[in-house]
PDB file of N, CA and C in Angstrom:
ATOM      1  N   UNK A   1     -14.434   1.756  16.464  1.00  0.00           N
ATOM      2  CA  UNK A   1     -13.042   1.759  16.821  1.00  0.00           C
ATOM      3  C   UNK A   1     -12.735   0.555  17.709  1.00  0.00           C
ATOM      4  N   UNK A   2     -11.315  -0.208  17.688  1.00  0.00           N
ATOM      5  CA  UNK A   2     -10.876  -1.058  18.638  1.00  0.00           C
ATOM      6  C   UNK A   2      -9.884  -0.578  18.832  1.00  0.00           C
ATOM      7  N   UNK A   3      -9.684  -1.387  20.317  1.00  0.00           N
ATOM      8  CA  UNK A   3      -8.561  -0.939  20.809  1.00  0.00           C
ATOM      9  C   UNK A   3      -7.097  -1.768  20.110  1.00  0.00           C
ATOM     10  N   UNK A   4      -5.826  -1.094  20.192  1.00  0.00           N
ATOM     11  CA  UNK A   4      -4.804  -1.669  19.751  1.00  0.00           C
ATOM     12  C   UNK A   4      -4.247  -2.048  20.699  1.00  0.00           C
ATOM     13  N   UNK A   5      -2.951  -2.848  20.156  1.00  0.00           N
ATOM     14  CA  UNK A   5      -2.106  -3.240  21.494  1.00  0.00           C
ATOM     15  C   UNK A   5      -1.517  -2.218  22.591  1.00  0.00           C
ATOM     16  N   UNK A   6      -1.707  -1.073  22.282  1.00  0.00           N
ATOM     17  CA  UNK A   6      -1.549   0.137  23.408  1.00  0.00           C
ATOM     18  C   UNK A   6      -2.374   0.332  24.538  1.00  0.00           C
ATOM     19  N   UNK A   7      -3.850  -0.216  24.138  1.00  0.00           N
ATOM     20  CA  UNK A   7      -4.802   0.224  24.910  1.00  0.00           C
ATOM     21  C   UNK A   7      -5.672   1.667  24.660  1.00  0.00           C
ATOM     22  N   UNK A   8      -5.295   2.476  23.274  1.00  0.00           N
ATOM     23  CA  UNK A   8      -5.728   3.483  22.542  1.00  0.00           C
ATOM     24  C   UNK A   8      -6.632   2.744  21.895  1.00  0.00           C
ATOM     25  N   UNK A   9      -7.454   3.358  21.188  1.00  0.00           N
ATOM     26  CA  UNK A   9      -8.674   3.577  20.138  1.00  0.00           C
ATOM     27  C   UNK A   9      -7.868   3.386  18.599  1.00  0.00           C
ATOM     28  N   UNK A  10      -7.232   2.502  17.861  1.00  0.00           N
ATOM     29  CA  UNK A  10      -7.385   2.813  16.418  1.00  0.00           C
ATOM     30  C   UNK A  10      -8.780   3.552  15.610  1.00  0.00           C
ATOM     31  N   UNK A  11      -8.282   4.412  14.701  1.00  0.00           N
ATOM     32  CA  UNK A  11      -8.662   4.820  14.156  1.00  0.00           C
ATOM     33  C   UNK A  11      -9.178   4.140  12.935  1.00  0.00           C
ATOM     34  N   UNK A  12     -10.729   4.379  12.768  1.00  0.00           N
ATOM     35  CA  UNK A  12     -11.509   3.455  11.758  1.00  0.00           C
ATOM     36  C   UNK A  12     -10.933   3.777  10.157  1.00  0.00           C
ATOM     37  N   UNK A  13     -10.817   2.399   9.783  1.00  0.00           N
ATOM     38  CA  UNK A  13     -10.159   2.738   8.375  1.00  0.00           C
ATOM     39  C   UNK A  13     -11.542   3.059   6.990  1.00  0.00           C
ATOM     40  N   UNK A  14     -11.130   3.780   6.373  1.00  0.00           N
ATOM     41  CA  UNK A  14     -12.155   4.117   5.296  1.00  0.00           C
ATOM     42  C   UNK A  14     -12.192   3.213   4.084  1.00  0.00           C
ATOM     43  N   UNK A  15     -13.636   3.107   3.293  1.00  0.00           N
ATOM     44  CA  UNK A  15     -13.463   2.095   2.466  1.00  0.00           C
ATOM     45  C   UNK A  15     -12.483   2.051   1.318  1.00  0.00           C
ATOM     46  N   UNK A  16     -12.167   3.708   0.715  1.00  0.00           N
ATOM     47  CA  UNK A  16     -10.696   4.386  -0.111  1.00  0.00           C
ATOM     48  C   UNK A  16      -9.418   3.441   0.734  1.00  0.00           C
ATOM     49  N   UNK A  17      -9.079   3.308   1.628  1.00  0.00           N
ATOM     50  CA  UNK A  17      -8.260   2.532   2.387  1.00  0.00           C
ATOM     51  C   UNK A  17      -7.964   1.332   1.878  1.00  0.00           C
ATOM     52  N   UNK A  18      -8.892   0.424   2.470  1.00  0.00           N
ATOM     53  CA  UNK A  18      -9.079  -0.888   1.847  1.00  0.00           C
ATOM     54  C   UNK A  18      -9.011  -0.963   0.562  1.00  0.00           C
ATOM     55  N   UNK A  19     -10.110  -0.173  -0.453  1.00  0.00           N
ATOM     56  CA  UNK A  19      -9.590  -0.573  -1.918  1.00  0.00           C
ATOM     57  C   UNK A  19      -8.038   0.069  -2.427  1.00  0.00           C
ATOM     58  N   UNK A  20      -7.406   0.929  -1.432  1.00  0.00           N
ATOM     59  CA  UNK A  20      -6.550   1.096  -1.994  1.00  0.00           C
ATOM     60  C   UNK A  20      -5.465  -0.169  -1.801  1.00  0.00           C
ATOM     61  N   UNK A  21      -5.518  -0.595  -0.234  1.00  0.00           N
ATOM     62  CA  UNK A  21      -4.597  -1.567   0.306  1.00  0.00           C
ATOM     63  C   UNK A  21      -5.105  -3.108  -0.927  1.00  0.00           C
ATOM     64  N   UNK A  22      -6.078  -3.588  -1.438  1.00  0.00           N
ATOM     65  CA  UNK A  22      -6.602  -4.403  -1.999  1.00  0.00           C
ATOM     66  C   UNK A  22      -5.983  -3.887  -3.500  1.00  0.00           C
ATOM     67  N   UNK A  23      -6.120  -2.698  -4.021  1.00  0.00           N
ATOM     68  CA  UNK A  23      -5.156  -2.361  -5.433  1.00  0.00           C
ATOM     69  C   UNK A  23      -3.784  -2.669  -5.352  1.00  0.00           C
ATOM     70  N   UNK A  24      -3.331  -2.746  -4.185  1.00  0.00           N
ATOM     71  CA  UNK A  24      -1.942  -2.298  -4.171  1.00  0.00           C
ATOM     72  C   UNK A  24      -1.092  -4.530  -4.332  1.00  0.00           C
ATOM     73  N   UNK A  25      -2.137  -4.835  -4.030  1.00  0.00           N
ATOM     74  CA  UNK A  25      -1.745  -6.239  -3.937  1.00  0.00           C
ATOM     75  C   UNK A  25      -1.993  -7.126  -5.404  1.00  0.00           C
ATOM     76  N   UNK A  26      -3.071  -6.449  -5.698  1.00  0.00           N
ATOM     77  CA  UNK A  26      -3.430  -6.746  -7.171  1.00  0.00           C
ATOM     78  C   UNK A  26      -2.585  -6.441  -7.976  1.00  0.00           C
ATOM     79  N   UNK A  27      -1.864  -5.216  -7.987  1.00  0.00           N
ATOM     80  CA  UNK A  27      -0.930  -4.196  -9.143  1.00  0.00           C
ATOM     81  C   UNK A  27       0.525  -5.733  -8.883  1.00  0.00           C
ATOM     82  N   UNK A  28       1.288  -5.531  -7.851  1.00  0.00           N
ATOM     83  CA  UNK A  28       1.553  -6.928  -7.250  1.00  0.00           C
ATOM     84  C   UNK A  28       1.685  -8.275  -8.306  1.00  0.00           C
ATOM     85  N   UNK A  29       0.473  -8.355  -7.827  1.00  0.00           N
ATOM     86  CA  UNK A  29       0.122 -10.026  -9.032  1.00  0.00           C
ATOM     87  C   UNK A  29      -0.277  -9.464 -10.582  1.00  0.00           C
ATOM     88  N   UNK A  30       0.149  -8.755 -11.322  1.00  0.00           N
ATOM     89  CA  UNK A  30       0.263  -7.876 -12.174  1.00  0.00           C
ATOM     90  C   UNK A  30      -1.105  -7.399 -12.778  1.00  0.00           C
ATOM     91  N   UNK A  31      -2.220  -7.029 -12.031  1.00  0.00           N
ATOM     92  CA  UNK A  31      -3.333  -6.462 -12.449  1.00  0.00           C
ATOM     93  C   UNK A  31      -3.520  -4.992 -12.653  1.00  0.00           C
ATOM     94  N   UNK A  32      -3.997  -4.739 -13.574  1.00  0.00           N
ATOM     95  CA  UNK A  32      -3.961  -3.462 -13.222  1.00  0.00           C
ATOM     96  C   UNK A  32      -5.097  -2.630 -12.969  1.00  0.00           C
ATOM     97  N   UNK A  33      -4.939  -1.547 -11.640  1.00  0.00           N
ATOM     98  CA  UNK A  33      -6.227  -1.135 -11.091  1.00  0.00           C
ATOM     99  C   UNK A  33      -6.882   0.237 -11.224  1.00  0.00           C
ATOM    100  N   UNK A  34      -8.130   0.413 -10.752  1.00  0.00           N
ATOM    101  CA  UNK A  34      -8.128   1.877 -10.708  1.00  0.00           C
ATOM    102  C   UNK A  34      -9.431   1.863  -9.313  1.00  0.00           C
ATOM    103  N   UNK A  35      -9.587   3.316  -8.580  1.00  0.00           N
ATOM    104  CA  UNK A  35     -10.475   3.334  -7.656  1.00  0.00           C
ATOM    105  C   UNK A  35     -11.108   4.206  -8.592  1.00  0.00           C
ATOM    106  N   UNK A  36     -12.879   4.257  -8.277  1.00  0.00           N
ATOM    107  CA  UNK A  36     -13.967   4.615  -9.108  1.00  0.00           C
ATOM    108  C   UNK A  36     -14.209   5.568  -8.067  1.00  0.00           C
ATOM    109  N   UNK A  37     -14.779   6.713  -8.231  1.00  0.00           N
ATOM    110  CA  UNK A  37     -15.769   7.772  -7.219  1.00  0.00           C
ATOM    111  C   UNK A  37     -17.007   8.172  -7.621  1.00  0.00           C
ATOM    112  N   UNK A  38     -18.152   7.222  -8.163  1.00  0.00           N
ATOM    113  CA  UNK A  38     -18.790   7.426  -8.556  1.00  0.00           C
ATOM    114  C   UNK A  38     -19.780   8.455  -7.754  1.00  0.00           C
ATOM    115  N   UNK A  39     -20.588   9.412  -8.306  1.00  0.00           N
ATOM    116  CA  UNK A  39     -21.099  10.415  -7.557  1.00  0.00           C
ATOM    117  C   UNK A  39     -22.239   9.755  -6.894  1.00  0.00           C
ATOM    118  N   UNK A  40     -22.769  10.068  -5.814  1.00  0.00           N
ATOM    119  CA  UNK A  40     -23.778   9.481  -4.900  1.00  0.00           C
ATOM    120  C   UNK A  40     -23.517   7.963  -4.867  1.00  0.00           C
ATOM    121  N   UNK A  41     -22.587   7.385  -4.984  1.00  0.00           N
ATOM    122  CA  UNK A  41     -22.417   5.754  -4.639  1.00  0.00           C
ATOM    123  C   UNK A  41     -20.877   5.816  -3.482  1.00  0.00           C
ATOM    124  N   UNK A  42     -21.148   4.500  -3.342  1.00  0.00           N
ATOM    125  CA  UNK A  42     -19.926   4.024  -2.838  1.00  0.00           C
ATOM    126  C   UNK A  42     -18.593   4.227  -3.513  1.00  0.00           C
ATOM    127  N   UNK A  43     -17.573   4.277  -3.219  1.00  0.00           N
ATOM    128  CA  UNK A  43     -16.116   4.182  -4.311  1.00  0.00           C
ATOM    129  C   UNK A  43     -16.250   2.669  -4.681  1.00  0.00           C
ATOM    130  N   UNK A  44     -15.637   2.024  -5.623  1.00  0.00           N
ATOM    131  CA  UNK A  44     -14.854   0.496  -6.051  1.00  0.00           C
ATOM    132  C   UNK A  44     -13.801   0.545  -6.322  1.00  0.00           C
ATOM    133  N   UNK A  45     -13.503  -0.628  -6.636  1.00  0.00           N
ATOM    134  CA  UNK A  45     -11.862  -0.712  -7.495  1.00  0.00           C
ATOM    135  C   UNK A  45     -12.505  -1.813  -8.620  1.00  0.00           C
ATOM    136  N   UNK A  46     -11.934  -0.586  -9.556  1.00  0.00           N
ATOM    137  CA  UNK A  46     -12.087  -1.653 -10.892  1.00  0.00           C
ATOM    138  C   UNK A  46     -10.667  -2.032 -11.185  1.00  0.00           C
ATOM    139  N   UNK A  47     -10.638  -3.319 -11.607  1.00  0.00           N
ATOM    140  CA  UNK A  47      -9.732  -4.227 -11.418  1.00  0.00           C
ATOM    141  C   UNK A  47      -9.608  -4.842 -12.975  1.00  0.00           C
ATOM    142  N   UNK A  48      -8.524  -4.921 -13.968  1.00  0.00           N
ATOM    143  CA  UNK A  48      -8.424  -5.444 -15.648  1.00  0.00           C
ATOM    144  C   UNK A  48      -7.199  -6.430 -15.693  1.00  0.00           C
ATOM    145  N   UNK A  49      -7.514  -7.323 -15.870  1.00  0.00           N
ATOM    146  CA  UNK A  49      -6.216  -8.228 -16.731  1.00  0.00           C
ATOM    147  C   UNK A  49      -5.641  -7.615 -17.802  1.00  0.00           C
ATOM    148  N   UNK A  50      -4.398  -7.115 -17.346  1.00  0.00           N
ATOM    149  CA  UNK A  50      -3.707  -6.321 -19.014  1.00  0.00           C
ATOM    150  C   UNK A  50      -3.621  -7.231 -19.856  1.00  0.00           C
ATOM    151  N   UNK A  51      -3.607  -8.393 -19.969  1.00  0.00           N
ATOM    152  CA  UNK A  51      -3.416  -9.812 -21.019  1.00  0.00           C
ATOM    153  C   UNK A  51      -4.699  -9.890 -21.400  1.00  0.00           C
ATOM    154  N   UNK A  52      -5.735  -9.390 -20.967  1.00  0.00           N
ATOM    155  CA  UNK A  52      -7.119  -9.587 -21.893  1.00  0.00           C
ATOM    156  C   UNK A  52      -8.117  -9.023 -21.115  1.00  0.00           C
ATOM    157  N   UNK A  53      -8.217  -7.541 -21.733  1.00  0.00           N
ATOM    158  CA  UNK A  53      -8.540  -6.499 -21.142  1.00  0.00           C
ATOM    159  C   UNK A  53     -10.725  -6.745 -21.167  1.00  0.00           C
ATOM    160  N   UNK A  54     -10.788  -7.259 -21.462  1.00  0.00           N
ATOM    161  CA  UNK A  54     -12.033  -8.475 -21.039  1.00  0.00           C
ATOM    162  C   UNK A  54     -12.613  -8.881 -19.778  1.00  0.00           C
ATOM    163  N   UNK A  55     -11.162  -8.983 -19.573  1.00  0.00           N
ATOM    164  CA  UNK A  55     -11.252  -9.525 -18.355  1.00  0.00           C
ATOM    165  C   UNK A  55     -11.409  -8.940 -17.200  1.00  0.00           C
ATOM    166  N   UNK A  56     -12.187  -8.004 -16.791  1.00  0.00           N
ATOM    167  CA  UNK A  56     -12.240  -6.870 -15.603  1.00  0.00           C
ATOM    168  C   UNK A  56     -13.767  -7.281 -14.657  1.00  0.00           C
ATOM    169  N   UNK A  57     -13.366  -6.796 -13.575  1.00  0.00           N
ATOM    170  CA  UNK A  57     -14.624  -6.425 -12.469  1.00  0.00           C
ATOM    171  C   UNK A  57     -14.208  -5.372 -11.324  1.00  0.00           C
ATOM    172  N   UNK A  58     -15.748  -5.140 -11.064  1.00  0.00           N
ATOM    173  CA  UNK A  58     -15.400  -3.762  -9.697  1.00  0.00           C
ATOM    174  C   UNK A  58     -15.533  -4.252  -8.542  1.00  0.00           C
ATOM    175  N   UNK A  59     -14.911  -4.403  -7.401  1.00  0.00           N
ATOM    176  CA  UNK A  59     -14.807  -4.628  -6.388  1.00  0.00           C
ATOM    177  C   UNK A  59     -15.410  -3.746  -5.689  1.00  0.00           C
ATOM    178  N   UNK A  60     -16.129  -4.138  -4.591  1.00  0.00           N
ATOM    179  CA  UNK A  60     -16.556  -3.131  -3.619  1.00  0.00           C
ATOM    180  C   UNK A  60     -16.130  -3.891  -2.314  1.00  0.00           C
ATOM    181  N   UNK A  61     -16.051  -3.150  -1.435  1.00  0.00           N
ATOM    182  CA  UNK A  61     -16.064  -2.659   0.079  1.00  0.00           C
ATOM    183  C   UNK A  61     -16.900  -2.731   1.124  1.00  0.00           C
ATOM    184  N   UNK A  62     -17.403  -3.416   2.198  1.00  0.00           N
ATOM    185  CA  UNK A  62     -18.724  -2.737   2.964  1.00  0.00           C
ATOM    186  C   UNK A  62     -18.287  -3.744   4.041  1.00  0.00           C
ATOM    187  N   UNK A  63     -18.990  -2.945   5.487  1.00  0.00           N
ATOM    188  CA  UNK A  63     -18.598  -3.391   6.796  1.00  0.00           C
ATOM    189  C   UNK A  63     -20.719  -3.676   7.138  1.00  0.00           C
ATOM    190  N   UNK A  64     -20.037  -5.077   7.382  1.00  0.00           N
ATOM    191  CA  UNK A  64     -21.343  -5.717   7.838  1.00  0.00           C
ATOM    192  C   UNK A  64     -21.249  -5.910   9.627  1.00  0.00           C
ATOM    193  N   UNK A  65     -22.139  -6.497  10.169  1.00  0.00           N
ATOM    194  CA  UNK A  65     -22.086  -6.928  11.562  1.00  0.00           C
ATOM    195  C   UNK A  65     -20.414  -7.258  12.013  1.00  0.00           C
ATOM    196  N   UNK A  66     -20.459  -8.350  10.887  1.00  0.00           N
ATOM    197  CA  UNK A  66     -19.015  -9.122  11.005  1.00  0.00           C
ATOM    198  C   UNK A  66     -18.021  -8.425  10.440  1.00  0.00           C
ATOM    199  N   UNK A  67     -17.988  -7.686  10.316  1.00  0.00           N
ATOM    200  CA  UNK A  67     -16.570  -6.449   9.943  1.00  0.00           C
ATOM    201  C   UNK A  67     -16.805  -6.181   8.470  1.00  0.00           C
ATOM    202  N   UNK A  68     -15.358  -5.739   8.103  1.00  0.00           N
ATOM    203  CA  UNK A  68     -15.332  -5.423   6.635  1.00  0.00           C
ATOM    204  C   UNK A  68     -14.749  -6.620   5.424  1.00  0.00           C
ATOM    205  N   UNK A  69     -15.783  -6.516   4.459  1.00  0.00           N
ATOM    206  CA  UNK A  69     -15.583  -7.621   3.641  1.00  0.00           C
ATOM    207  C   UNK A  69     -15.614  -7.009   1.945  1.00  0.00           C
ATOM    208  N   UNK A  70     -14.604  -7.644   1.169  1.00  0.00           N
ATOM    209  CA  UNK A  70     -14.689  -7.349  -0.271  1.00  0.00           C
ATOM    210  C   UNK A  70     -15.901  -7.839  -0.750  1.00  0.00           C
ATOM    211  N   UNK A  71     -16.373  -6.994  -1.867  1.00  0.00           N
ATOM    212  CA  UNK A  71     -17.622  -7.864  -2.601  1.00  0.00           C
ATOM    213  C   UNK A  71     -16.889  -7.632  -4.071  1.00  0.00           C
ATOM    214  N   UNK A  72     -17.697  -8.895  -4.864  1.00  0.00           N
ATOM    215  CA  UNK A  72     -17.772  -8.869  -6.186  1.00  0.00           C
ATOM    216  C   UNK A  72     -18.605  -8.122  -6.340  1.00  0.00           C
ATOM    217  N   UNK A  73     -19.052  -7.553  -7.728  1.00  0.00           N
ATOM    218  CA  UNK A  73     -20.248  -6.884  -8.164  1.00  0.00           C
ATOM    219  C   UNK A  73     -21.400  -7.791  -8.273  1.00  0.00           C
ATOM    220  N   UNK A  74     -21.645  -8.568  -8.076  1.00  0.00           N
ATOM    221  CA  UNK A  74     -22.632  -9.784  -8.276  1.00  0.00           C
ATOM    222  C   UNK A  74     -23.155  -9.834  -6.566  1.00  0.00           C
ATOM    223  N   UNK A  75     -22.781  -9.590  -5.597  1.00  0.00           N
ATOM    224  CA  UNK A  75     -22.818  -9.584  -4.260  1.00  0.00           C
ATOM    225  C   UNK A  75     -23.199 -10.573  -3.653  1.00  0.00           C
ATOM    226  N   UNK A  76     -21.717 -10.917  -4.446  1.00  0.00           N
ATOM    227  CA  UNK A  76     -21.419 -12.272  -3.252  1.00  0.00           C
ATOM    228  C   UNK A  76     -19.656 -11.785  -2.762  1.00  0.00           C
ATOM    229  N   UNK A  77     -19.316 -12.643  -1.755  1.00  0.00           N
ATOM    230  CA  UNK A  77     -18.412 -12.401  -0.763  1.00  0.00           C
ATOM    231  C   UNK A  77     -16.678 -12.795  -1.451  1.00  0.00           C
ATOM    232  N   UNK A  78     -15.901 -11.971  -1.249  1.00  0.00           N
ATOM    233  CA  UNK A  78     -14.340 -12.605  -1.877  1.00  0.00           C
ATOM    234  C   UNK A  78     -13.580 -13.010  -0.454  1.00  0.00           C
ATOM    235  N   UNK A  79     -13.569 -11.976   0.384  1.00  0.00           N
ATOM    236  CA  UNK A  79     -12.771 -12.365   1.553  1.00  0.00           C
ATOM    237  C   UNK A  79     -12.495 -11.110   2.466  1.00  0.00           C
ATOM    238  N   UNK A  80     -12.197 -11.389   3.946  1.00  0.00           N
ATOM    239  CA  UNK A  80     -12.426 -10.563   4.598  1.00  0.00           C
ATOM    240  C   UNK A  80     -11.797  -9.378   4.207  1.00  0.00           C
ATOM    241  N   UNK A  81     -12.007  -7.925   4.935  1.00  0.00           N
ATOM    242  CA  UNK A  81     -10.793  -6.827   4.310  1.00  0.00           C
ATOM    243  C   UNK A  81      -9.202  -7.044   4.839  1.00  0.00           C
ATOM    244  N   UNK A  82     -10.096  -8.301   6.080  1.00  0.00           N
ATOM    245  CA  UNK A  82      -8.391  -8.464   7.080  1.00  0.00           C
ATOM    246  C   UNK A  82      -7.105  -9.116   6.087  1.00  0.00           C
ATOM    247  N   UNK A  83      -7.768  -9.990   5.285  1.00  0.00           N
ATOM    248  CA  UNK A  83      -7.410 -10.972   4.897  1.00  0.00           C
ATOM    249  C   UNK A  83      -7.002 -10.533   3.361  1.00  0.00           C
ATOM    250  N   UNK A  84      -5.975  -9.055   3.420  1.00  0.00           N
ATOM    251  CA  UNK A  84      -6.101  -9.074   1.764  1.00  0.00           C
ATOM    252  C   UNK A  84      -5.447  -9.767   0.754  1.00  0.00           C
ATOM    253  N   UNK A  85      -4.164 -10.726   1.054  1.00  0.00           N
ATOM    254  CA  UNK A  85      -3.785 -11.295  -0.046  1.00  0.00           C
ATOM    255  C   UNK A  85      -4.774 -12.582  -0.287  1.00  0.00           C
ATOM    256  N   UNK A  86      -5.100 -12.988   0.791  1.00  0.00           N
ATOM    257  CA  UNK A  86      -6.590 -13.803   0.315  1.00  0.00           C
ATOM    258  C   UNK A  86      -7.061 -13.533  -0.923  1.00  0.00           C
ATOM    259  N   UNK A  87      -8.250 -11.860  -0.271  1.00  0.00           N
ATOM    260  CA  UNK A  87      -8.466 -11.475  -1.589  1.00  0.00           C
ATOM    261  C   UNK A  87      -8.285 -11.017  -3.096  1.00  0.00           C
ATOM    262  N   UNK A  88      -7.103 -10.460  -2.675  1.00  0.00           N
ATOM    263  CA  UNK A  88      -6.520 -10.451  -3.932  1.00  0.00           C
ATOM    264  C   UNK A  88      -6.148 -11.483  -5.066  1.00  0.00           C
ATOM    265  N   UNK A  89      -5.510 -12.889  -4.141  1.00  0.00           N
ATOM    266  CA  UNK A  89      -5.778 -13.819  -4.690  1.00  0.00           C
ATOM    267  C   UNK A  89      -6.563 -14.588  -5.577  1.00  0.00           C
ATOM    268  N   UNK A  90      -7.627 -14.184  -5.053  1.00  0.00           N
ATOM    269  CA  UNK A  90      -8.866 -14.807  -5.320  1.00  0.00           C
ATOM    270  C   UNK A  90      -9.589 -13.996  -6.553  1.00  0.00           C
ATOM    271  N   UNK A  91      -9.379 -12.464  -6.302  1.00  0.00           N
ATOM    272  CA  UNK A  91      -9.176 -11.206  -7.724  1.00  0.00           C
ATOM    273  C   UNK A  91      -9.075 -12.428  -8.821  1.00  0.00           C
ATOM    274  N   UNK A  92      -7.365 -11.851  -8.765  1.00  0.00           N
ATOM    275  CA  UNK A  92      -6.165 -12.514  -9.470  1.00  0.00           C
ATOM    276  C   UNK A  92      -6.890 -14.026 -10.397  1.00  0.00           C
ATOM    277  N   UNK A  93      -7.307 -15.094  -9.556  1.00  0.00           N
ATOM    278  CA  UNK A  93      -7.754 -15.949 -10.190  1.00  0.00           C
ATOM    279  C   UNK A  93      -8.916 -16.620 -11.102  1.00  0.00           C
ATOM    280  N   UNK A  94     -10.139 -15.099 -10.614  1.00  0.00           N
ATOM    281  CA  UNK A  94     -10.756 -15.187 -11.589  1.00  0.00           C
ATOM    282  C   UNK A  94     -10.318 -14.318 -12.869  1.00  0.00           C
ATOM    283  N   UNK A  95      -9.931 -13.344 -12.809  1.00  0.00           N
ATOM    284  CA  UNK A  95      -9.633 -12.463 -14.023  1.00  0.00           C
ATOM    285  C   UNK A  95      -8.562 -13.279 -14.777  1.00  0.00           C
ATOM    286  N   UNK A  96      -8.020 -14.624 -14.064  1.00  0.00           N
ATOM    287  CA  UNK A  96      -6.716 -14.926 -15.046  1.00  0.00           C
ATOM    288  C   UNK A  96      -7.641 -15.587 -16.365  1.00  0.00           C
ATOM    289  N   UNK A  97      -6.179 -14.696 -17.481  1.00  0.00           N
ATOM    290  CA  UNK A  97      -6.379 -15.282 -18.964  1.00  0.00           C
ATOM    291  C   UNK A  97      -6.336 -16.760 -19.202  1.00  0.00           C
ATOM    292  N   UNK A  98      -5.895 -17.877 -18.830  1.00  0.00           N
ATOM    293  CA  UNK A  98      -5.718 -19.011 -18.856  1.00  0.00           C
ATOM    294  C   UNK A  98      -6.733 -20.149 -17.964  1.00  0.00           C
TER     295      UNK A  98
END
């Protein structure tokens, strides 16, 4: 937990959170999403180019030392969770059809 500008404790956000706040930016730049609950794993967001449905990957979630960061499925890094139109961006530009 950190503190907010009150001087209270925010409340820790869950990784359902983030992929939802990270879907919601994607749907946005016209992707279309879904969150996964796979049993004994982590949740993702699988993420499809409706223009070429080919074109998809699952996003994951995870809080390292340095906070919380999107992953590709390949596990490497997209961008912080702070930072979501970053990431979404960055979604967005690999899945584009063109």
């Amino acid at each position: 937990m950190t503190p907010d500008d009150t001087g209270t404790a925010a409340p820790a956000r869950s990784r359902l959170e983030y992929l939802e706040e990270l879907g919601a930016a994607l749907v946005a730049l016209g992707m279309r999403v879904r969150v996964t609950l796979p049993s004994g794993q982590a949740p993702s967001l699988h993420v499809m180019n409706p223009e070429a449905s080919a074109l998809a990957e699952n996003i994951l979630v995870e809080e390292g030392a340095d906070g919380w960061w999107y992953w590709w499925s390949w596990a490497e890094r997209i961008a912080p969770a702070a930072e979501v139109t970053v990431a979404a961006d960055r979604v967005a530009r690999v899945l584009a059809a063109n």
